[in-house]
N, C-alpha and C. Protein backbone atom coordinates (compact mmCIF):
# COMPACT_ATOMS: atom_id res chain seq x y z
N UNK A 1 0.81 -1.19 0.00
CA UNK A 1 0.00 0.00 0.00
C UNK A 1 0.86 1.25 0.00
N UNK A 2 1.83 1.35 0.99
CA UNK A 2 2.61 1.90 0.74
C UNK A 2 3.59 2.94 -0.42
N UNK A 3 3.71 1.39 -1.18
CA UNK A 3 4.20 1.82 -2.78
C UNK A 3 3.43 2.47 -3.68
N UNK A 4 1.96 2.13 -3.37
CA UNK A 4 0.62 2.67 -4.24
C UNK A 4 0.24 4.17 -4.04
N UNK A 5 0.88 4.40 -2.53
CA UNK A 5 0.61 5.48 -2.57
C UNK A 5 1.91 6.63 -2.77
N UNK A 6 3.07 6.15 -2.40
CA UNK A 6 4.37 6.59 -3.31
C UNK A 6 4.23 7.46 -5.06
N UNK A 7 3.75 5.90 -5.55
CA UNK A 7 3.37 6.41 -7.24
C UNK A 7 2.10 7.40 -7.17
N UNK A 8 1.50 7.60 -6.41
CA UNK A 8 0.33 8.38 -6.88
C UNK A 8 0.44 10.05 -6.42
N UNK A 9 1.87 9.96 -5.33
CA UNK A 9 2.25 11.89 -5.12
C UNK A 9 2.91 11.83 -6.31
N UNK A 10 4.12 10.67 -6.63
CA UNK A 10 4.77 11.30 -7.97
C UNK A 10 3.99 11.64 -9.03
N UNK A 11 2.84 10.56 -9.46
CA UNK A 11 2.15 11.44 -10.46
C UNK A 11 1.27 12.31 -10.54
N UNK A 12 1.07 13.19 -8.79
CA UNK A 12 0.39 14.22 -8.96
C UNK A 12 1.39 15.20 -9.02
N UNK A 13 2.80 15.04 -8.46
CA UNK A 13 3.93 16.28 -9.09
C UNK A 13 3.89 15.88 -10.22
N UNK A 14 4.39 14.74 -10.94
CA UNK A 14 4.96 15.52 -12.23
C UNK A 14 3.40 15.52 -13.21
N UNK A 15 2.11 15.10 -12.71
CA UNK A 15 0.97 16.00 -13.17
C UNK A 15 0.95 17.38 -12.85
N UNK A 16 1.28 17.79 -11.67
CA UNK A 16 1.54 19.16 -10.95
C UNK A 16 2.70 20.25 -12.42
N UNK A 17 3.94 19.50 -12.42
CA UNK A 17 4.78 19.97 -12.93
C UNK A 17 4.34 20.08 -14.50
N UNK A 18 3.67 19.24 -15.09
CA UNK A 18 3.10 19.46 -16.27
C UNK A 18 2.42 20.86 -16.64
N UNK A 19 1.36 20.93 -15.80
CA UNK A 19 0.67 22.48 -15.95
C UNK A 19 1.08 23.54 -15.56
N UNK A 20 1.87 23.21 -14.39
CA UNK A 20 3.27 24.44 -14.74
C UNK A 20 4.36 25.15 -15.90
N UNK A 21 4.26 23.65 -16.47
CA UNK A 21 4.86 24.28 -17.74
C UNK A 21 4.08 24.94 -18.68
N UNK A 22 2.98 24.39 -18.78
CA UNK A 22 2.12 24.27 -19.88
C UNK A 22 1.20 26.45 -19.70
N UNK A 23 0.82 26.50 -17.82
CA UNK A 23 1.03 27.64 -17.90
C UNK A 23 2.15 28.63 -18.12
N UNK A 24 3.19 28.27 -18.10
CA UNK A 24 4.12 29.27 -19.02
C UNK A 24 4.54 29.32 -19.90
N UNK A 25 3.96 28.23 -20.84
CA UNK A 25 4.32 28.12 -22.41
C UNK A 25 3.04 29.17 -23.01
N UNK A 26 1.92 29.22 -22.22
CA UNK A 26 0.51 29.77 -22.43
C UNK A 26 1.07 31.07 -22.62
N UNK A 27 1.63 31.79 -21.38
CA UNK A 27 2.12 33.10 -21.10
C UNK A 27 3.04 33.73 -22.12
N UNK A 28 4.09 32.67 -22.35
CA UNK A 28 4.95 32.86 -23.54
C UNK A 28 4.21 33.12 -24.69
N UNK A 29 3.17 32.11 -25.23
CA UNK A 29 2.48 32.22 -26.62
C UNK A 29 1.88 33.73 -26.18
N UNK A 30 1.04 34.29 -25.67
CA UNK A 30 0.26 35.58 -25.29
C UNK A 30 1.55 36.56 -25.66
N UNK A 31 2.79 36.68 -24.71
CA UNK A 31 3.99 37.87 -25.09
C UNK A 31 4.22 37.39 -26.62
N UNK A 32 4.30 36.27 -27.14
CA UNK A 32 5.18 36.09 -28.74
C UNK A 32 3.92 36.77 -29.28
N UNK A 33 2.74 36.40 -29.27
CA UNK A 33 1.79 37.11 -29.82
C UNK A 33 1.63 38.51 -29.92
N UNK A 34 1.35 39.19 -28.90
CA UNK A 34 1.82 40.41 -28.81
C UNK A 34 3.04 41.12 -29.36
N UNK A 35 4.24 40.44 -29.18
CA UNK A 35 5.41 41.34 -29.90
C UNK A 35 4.93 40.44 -31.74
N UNK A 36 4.23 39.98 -32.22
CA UNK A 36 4.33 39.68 -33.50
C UNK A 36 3.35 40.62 -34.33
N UNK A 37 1.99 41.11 -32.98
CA UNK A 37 1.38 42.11 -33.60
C UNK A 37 1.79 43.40 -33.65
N UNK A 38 3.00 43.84 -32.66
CA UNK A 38 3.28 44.91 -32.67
C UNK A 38 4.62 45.04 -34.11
N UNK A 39 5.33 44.21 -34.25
CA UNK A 39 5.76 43.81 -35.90
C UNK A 39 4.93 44.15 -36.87
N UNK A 40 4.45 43.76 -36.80
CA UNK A 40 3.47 43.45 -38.22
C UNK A 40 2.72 45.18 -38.32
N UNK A 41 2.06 45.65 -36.72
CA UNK A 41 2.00 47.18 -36.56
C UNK A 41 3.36 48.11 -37.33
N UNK A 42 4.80 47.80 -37.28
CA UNK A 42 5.62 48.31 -37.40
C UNK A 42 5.87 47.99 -39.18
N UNK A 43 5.53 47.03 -39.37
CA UNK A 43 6.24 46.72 -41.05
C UNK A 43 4.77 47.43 -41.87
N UNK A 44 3.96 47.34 -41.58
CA UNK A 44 2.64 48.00 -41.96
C UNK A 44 3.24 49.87 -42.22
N UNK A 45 3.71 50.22 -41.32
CA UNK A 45 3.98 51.43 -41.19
C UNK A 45 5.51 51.79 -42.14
N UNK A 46 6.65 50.75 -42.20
CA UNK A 46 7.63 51.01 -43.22
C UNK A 46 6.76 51.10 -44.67
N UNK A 47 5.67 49.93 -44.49
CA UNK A 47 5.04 49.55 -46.29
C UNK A 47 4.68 50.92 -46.20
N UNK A 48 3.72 51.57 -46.07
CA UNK A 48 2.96 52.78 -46.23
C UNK A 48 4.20 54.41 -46.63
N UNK A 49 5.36 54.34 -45.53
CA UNK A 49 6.27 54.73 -45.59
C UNK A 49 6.86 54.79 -47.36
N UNK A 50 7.20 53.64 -47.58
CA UNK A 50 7.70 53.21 -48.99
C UNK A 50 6.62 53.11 -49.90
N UNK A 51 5.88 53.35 -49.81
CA UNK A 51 4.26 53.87 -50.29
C UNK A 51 4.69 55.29 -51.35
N UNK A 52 4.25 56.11 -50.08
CA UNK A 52 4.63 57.42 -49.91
C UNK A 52 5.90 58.07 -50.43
N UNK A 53 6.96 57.28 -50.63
CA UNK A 53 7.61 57.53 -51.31
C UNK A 53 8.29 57.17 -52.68
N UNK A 54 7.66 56.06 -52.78
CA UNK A 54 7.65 55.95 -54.31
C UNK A 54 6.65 56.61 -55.39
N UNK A 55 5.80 56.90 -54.38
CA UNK A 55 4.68 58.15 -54.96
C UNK A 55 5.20 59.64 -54.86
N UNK A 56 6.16 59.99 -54.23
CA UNK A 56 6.79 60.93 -54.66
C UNK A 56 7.78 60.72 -55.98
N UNK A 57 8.74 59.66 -56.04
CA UNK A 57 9.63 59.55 -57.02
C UNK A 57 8.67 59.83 -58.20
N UNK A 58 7.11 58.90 -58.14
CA UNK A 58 6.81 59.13 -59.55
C UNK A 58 6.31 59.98 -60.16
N UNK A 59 5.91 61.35 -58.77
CA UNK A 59 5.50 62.54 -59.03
C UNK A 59 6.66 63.41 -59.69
N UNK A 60 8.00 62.89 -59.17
CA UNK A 60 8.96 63.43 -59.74
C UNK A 60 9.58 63.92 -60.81
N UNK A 61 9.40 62.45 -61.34
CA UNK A 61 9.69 61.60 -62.51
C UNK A 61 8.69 62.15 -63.69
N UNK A 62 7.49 62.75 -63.34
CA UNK A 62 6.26 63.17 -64.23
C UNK A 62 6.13 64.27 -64.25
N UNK A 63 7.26 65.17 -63.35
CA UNK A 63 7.44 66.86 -63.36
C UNK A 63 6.09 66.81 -62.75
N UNK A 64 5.49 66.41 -61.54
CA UNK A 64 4.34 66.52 -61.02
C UNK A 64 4.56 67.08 -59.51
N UNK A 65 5.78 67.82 -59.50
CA UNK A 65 6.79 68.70 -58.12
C UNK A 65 5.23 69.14 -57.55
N UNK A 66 4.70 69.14 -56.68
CA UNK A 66 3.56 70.16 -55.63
C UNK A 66 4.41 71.05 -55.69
N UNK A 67 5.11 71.61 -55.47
CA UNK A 67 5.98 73.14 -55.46
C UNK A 67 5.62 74.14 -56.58
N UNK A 68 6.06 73.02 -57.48
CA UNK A 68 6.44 73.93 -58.79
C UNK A 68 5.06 74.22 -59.33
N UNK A 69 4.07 73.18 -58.91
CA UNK A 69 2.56 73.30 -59.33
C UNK A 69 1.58 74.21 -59.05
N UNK A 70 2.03 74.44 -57.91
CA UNK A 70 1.70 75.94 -56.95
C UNK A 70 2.12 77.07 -57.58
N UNK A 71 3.47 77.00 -58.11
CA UNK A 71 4.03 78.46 -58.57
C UNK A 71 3.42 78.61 -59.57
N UNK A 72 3.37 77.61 -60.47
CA UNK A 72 2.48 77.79 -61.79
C UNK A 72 1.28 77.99 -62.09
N UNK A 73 0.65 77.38 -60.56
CA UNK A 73 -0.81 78.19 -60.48
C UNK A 73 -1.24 79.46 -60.44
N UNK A 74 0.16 80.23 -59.46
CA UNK A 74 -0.14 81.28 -58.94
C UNK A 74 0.37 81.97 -60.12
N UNK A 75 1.33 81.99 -60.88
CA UNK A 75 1.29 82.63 -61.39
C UNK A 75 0.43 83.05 -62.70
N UNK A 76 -0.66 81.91 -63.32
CA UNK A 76 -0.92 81.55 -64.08
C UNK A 76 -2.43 82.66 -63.81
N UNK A 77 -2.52 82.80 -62.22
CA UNK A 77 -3.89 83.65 -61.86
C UNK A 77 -3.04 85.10 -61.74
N UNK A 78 -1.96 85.44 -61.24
CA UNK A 78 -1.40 86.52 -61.59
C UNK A 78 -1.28 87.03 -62.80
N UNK A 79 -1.28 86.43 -63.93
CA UNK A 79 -0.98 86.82 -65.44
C UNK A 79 -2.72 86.94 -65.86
N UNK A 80 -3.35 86.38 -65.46
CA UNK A 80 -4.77 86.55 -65.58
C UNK A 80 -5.23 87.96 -65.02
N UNK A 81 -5.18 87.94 -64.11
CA UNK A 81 -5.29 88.71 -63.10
C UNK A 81 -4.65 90.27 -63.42
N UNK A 82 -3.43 89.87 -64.17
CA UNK A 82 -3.45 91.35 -65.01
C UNK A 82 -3.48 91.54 -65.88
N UNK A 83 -4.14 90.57 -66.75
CA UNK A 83 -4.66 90.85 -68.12
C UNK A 83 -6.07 91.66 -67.99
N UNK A 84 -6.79 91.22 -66.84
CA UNK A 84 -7.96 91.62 -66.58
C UNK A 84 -8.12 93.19 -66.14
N UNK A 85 -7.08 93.61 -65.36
CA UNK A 85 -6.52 94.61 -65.11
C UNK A 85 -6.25 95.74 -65.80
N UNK A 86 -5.91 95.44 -66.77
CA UNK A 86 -4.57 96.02 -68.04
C UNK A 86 -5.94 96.42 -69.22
N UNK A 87 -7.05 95.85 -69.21
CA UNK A 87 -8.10 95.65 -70.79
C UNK A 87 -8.91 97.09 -69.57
């Protein structure tokens, strides 16, 4: 009887010791999870980044400058503007 009851603490430790692990493999998966969404938050934000700037190159590339588009507006209502003036 003795022995019967020997085997039955060991297999409530290393039943014991099982869900010990098993809760910190749990805990682990929850942090890997978390730092994989905050990744994926972060590469989301380079894509958009490199977005944004290949949409400049091709504004570039098409003489489509916002700068220069502005000046040409303005001046384009300035030359209007004193033609209208001038008659």
């Amino acid at each position: 009887m003795d022995h019967v009851e020997q085997r039955e603490r060991e297999i409530l430790q290393i039943s014991n010791e099982i869900e010990d692990i098993k809760t910190i493999k749990k805990s682990q998966i929850t942090e890997f999870q978390s730092e994989i969404n905050e990744l994926k938050e972060k590469v989301q934000d380079i894509n958009d980044q490199i977005k944004s700037k290949e949409q400049i190159i091709v504004d570039f590339t098409a003489n489509r400058i916002p700068e220069i588009v502005t000046i040409k507006a303005e001046s384009f209502f300035l030359i209007i503007s004193v033609d209208k003036h001038s008659q």
